[in-house]
N, C-alpha and C. Protein backbone atom coordinates (compact mmCIF):
# COMPACT_ATOMS: atom_id res chain seq x y z
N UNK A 1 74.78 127.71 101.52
CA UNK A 1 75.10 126.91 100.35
C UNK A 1 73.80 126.25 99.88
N UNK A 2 73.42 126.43 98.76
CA UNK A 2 72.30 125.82 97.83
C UNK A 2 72.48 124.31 97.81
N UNK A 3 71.33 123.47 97.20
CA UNK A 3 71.46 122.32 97.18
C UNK A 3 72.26 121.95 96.04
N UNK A 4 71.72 122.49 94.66
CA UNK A 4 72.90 122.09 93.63
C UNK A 4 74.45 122.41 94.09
N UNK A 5 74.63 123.43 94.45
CA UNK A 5 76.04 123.43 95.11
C UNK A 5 76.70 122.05 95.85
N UNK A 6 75.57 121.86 96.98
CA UNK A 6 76.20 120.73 97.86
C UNK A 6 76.04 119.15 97.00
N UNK A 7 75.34 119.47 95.67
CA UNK A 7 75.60 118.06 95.18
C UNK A 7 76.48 118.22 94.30
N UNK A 8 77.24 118.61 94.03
CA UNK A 8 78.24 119.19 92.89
C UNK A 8 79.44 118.97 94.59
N UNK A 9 79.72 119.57 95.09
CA UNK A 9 80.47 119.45 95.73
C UNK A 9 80.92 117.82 96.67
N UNK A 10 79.39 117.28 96.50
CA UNK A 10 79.65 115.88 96.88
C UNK A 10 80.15 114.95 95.75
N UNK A 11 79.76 115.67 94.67
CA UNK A 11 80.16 114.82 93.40
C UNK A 11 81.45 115.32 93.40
N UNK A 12 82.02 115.61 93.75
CA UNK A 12 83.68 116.47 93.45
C UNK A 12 84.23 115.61 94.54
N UNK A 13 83.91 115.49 95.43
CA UNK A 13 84.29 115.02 96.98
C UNK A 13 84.57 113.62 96.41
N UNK A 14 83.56 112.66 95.90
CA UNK A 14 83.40 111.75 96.13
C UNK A 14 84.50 110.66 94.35
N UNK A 15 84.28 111.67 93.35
CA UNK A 15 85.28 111.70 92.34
C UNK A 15 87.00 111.40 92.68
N UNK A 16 87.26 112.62 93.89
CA UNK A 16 88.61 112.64 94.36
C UNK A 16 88.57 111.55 95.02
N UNK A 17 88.25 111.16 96.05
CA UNK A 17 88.55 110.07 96.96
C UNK A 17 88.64 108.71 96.18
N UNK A 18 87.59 108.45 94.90
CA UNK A 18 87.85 107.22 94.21
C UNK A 18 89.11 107.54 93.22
N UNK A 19 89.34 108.52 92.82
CA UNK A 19 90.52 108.21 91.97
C UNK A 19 92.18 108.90 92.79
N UNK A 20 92.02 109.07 93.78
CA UNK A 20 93.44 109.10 94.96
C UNK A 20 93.72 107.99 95.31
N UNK A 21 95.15 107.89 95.50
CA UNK A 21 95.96 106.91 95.96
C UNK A 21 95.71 106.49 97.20
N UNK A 22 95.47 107.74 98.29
CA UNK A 22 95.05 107.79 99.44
C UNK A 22 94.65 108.79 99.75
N UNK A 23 94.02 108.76 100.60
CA UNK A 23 93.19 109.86 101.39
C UNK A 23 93.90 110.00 102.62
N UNK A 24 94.52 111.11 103.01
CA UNK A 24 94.55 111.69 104.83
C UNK A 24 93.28 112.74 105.28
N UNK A 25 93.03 112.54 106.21
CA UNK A 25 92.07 113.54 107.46
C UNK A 25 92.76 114.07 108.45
N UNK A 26 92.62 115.25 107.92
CA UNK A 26 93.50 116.35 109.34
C UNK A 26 92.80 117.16 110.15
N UNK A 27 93.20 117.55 110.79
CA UNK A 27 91.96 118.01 112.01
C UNK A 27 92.84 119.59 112.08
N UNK A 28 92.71 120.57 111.26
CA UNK A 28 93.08 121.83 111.14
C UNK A 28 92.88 122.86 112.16
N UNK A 29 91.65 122.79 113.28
CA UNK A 29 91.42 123.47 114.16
C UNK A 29 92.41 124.29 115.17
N UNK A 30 92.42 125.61 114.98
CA UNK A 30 93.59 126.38 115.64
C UNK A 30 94.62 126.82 114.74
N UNK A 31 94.42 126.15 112.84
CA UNK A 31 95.60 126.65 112.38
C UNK A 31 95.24 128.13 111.79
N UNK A 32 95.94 129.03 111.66
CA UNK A 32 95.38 130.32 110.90
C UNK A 32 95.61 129.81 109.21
N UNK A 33 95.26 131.64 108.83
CA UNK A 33 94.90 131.26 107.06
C UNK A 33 96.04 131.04 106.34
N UNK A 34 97.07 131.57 106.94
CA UNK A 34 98.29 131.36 106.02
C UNK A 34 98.94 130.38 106.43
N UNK A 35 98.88 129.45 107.78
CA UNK A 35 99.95 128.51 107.69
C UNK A 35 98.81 127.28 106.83
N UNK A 36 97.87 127.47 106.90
CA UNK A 36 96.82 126.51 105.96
C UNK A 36 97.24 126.49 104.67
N UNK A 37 97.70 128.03 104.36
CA UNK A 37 97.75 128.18 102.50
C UNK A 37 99.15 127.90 102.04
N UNK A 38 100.30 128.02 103.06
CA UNK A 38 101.28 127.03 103.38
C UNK A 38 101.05 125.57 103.20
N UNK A 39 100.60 124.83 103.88
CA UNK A 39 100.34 123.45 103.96
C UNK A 39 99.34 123.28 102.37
N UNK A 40 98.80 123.85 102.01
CA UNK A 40 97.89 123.37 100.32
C UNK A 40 99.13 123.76 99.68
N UNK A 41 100.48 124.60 100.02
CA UNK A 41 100.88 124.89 98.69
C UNK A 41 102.29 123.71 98.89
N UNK A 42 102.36 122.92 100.06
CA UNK A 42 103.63 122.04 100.36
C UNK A 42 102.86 120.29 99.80
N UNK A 43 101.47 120.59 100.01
CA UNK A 43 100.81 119.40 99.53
C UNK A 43 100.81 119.09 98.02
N UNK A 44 100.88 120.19 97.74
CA UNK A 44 100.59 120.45 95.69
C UNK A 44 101.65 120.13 95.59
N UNK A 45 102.95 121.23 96.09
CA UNK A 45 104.23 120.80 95.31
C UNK A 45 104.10 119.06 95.18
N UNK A 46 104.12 118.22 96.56
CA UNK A 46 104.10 117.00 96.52
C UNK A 46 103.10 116.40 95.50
N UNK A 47 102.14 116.95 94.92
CA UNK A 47 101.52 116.09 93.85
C UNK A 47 99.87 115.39 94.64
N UNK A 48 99.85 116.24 95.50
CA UNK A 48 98.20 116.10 96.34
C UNK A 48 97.65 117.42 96.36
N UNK A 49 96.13 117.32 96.76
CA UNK A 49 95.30 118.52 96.81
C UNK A 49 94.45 118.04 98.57
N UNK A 50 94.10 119.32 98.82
CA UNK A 50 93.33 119.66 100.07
C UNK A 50 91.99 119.74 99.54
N UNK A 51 90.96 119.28 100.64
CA UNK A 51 89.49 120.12 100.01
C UNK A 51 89.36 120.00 101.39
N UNK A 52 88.43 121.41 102.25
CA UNK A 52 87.94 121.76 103.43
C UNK A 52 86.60 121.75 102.98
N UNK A 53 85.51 121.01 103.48
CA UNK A 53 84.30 121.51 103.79
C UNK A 53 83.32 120.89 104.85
N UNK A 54 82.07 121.02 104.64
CA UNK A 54 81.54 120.21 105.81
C UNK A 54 81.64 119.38 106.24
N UNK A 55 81.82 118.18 107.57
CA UNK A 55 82.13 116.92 107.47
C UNK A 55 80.89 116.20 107.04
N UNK A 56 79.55 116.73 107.35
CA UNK A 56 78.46 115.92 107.01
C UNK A 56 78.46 115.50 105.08
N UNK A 57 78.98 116.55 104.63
CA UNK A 57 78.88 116.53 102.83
C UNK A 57 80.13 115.51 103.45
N UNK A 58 81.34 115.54 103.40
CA UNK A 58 82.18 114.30 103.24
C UNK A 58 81.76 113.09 103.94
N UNK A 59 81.29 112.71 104.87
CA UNK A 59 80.04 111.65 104.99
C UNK A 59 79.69 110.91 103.86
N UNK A 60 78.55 111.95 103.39
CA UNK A 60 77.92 111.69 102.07
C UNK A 60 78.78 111.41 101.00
N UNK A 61 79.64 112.28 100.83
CA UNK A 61 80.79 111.44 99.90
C UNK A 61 81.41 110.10 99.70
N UNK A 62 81.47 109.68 101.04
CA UNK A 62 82.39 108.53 101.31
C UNK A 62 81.39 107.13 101.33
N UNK A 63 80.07 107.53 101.21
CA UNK A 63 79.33 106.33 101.33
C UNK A 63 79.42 105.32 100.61
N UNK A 64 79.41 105.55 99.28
CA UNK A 64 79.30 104.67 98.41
C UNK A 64 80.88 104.05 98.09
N UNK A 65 81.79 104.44 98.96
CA UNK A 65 83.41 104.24 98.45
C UNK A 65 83.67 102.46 99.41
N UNK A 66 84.03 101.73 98.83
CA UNK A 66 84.27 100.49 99.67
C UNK A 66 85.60 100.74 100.79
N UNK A 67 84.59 100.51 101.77
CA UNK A 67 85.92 100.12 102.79
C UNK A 67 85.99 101.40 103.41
N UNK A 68 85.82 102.44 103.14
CA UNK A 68 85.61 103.60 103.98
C UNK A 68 84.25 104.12 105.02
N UNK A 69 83.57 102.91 105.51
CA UNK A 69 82.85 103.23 106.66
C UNK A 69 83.38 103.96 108.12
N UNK A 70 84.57 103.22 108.10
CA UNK A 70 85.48 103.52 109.47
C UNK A 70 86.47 104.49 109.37
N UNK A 71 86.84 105.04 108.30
CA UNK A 71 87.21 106.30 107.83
C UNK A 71 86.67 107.43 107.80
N UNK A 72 84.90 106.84 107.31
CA UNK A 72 84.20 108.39 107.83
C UNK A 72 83.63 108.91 109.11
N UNK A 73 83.91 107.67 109.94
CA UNK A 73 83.32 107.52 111.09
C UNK A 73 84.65 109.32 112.06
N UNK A 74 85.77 109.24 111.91
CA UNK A 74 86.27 110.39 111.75
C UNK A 74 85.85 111.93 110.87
N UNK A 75 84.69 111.75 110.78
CA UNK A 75 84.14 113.20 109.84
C UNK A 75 83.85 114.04 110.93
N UNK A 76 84.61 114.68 112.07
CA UNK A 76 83.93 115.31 113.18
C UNK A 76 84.80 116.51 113.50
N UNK A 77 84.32 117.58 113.90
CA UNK A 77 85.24 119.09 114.13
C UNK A 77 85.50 119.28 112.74
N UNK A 78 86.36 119.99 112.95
CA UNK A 78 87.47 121.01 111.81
C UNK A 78 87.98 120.25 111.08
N UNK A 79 87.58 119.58 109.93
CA UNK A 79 88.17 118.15 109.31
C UNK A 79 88.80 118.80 107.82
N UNK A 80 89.91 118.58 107.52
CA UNK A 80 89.92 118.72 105.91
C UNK A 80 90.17 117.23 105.54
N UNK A 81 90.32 117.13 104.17
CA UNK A 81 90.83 115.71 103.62
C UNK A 81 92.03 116.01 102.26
N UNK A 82 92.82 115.43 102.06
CA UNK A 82 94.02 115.36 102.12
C UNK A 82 94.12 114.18 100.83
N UNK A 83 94.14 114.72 99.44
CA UNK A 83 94.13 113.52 98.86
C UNK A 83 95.91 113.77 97.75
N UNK A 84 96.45 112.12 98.15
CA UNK A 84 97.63 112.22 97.36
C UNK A 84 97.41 111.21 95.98
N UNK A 85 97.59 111.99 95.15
CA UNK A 85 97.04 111.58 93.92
C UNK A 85 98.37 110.62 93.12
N UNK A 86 99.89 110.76 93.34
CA UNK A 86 100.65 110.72 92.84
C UNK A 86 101.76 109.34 93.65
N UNK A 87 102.25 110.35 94.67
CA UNK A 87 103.36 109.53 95.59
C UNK A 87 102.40 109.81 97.07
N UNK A 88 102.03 108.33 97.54
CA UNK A 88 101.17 108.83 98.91
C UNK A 88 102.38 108.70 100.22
N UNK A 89 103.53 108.01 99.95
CA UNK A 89 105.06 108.29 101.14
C UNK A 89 104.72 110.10 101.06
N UNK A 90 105.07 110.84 100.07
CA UNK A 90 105.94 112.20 99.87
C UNK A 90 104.48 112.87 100.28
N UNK A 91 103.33 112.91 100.22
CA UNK A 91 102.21 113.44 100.70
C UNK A 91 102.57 113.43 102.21
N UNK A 92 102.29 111.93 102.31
CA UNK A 92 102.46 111.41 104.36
C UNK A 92 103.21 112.93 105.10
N UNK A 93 104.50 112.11 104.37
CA UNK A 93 105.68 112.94 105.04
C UNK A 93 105.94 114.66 105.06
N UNK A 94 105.10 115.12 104.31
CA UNK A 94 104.60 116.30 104.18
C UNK A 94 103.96 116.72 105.59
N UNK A 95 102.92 115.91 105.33
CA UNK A 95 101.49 116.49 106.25
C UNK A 95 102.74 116.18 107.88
N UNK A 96 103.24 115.17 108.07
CA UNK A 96 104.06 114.66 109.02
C UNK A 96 105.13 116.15 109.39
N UNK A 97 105.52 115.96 108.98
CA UNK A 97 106.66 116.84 109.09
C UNK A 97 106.16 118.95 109.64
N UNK A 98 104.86 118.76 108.31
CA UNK A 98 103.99 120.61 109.05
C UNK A 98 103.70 120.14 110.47
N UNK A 99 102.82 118.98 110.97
CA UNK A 99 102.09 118.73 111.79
C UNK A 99 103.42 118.90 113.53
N UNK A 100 104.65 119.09 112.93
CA UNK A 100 106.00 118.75 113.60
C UNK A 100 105.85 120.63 113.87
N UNK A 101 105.83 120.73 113.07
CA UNK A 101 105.97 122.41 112.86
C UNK A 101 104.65 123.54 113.51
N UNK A 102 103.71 123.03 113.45
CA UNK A 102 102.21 123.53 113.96
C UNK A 102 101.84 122.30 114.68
N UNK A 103 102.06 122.59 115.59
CA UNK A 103 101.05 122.10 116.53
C UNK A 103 99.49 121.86 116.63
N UNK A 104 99.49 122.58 116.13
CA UNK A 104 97.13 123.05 115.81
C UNK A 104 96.92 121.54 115.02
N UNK A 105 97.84 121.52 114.21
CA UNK A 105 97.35 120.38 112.94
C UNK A 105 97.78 119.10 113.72
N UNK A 106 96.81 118.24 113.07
CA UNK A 106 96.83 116.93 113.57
C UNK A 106 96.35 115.85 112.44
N UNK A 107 97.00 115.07 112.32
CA UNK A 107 96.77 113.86 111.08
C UNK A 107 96.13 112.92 112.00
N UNK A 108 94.98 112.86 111.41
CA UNK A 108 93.61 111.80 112.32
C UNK A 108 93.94 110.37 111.80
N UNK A 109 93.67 110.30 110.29
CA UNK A 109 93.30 109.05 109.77
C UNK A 109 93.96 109.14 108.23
N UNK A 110 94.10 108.15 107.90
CA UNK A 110 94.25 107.64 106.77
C UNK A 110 93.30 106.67 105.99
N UNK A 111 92.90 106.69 104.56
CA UNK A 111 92.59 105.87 103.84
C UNK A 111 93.25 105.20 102.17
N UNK A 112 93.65 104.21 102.71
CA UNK A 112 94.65 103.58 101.38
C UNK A 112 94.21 102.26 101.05
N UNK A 113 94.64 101.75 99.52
CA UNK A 113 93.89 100.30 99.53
C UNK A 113 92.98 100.05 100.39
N UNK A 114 91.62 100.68 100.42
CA UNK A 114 89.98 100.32 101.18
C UNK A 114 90.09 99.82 102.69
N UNK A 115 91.14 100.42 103.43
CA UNK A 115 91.60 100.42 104.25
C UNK A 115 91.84 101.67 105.49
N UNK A 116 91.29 101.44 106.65
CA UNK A 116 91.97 102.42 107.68
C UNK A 116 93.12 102.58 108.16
N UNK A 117 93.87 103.89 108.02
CA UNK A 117 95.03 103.97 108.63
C UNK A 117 95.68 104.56 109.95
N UNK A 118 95.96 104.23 111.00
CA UNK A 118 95.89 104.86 112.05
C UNK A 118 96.99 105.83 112.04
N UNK A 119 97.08 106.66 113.02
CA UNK A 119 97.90 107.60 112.80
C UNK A 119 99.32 107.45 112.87
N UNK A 120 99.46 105.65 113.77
CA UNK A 120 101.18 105.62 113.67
C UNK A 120 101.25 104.81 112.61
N UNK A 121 100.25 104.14 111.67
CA UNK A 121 100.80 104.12 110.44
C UNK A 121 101.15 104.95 109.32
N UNK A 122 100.43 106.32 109.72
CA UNK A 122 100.86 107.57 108.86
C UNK A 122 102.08 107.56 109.00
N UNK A 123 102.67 107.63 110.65
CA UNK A 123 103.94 108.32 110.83
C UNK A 123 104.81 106.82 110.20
N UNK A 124 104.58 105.52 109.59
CA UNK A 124 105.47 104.56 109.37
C UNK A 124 105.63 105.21 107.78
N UNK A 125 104.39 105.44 107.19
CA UNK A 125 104.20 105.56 105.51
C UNK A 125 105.02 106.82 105.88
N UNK A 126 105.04 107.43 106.52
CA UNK A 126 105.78 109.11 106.06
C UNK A 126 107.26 108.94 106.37
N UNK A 127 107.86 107.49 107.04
CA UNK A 127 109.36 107.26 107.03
C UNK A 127 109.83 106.62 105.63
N UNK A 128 108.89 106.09 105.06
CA UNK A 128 109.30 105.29 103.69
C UNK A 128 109.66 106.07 102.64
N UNK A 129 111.07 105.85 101.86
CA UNK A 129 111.22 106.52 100.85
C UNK A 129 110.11 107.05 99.90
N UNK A 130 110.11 108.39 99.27
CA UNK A 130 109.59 108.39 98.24
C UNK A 130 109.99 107.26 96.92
N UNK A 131 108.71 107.53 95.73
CA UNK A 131 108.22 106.44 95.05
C UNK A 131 109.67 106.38 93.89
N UNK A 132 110.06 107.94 93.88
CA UNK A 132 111.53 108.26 92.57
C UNK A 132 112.82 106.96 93.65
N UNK A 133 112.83 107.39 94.40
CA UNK A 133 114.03 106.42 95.58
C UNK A 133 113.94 105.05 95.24
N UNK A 134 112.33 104.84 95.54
CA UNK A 134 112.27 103.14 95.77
C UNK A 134 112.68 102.64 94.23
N UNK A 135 112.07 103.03 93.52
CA UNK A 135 112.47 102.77 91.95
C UNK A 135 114.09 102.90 91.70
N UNK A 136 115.12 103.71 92.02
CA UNK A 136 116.35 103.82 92.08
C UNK A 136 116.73 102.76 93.03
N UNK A 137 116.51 102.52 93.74
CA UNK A 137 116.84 101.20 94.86
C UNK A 137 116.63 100.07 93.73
N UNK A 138 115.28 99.40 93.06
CA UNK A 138 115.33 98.73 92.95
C UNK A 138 115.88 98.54 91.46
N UNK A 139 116.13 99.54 90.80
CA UNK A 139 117.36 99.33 89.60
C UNK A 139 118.24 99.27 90.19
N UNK A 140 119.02 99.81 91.22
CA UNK A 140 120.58 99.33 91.57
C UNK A 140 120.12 97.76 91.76
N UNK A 141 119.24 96.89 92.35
CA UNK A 141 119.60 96.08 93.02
C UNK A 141 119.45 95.23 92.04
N UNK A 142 119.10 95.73 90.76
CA UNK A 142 118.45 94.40 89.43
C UNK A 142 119.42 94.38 89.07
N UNK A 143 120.05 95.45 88.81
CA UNK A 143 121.49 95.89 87.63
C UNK A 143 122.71 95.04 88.58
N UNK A 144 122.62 94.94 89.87
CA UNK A 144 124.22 94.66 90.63
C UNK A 144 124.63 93.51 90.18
N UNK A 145 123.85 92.31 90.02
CA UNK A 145 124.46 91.12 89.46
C UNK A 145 124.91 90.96 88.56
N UNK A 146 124.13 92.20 87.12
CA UNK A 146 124.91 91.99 85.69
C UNK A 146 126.14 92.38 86.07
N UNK A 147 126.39 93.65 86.70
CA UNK A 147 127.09 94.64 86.48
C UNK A 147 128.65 93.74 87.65
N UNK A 148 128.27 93.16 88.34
CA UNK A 148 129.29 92.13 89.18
C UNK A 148 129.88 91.23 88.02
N UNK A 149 128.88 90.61 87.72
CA UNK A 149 129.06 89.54 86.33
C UNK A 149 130.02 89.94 85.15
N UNK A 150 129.41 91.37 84.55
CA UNK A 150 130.64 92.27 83.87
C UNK A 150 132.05 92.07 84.26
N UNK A 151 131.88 92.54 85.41
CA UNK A 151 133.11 92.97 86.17
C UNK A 151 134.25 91.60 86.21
N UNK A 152 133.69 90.76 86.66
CA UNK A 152 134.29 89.31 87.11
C UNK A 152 135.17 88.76 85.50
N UNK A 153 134.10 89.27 84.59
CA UNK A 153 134.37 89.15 83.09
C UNK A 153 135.79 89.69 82.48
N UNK A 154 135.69 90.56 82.56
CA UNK A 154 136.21 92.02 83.02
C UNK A 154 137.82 91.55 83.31
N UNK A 155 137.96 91.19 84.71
CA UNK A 155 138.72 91.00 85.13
C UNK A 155 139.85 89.53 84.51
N UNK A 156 139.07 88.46 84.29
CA UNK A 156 139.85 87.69 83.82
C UNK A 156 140.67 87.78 82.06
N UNK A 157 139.56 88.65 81.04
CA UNK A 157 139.95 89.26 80.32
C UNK A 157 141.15 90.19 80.74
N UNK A 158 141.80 90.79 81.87
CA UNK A 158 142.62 91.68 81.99
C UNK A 158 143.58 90.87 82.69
N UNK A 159 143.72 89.48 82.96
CA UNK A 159 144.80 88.74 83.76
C UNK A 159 145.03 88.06 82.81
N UNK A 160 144.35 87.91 81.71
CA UNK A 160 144.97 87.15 80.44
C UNK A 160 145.71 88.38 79.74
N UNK A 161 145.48 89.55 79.46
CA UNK A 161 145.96 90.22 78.72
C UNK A 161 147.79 90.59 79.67
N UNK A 162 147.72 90.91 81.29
CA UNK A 162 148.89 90.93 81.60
C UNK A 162 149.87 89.59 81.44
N UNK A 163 149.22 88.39 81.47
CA UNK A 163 150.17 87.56 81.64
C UNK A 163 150.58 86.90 80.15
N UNK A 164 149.67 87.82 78.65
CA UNK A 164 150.46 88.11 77.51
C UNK A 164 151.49 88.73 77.55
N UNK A 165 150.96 89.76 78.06
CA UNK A 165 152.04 90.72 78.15
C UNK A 165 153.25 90.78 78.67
N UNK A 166 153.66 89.97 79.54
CA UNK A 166 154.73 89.02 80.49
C UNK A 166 155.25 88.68 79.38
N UNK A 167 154.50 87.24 79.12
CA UNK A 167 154.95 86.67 78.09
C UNK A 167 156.17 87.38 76.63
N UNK A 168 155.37 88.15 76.38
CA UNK A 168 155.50 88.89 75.61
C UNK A 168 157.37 89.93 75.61
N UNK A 169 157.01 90.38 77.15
CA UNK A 169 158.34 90.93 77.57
C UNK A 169 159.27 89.65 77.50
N UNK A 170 159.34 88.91 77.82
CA UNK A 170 160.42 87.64 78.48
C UNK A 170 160.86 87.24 76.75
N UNK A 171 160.28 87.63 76.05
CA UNK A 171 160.15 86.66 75.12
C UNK A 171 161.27 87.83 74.53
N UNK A 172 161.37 89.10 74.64
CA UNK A 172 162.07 90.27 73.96
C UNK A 172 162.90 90.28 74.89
N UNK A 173 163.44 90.36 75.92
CA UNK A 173 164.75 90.07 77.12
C UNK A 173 165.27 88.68 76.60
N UNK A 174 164.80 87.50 76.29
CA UNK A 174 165.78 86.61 75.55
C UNK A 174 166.03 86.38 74.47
């Protein structure tokens, strides 16, 4: 690889990592080519991309990024990086779930809010609903009080209308 190459590729490297939600580091060693091209095509559906290359160029990438000293300090072996651009739960739980399935793969590290993530906080972020859920959670929970309030409304409007309606009968029986 040429030098313009490897600075183009650090500039690509280093582009993704500042504008991702989070970053994962997986340690791919032992996986073959297709359960790899598997895992880039279960990452995409989820709305993330893979990039494999040297760990020394991702090094160099990560220098200038705040808060990722101790993130790159993991740049060692068979490293890819793992960026979820979109929903970083539905990424997690992705990489979580292959890593269940292949053995070879291993989720090292995480980087989120300029922060290190250890690997049983991967496995906590990869139990949390996706981002479509949490948003449906938290409209049911805004809407329940109107929608109680309605109801309560609702109801006394309909105990006035039967006990017209009573009225109403008694009044035609005498």
């Amino acid at each position: 690889m040429n030098k313009q190459t490897k600075i183009a590729l650090v500039a690509d490297l280093k582009g993704l990592m500042s504008t991702a939600q989070a970053t994962f580091l997986i340690n791919y060693k032992g996986l073959d080519v297709a359960a790899l091209q598997g895992l880039r095509k279960e990452v995409r559906n989820g709305g993330g991309s893979i990039k494999v290359t040297k760990a020394s160029l991702m090094r160099i990438a990560a220098q200038d990024i705040p808060g990722s000293d101790s993130f790159a300090e993991n740049f060692k072996e068979q490293v890819g990086l793992v960026f979820a651009n979109n929903d970083v739960s539905a990424v997690a739980k992705q990489l979580v779930n292959f890593s269940k399935t292949h053995a070879t793969l291993k989720v090292v590290a995480g980087f989120y809010e300029a922060r290190l993530l250890s690997s049983a906080e991967l496995q906590f972020l990869a139990t949390l609903p996706t981002k479509d859920v949490l948003v449906g959670q938290l409209a049911a929970t805004l809407q329940a009080p109107i929608s109680g309030f309605a109801r309560v409304l609702h109801a006394h409007i309909a105990k006035l209308a039967y006990v017209l309606k009573a009225v109403e009968e008694k009044q035609q029986n005498s």
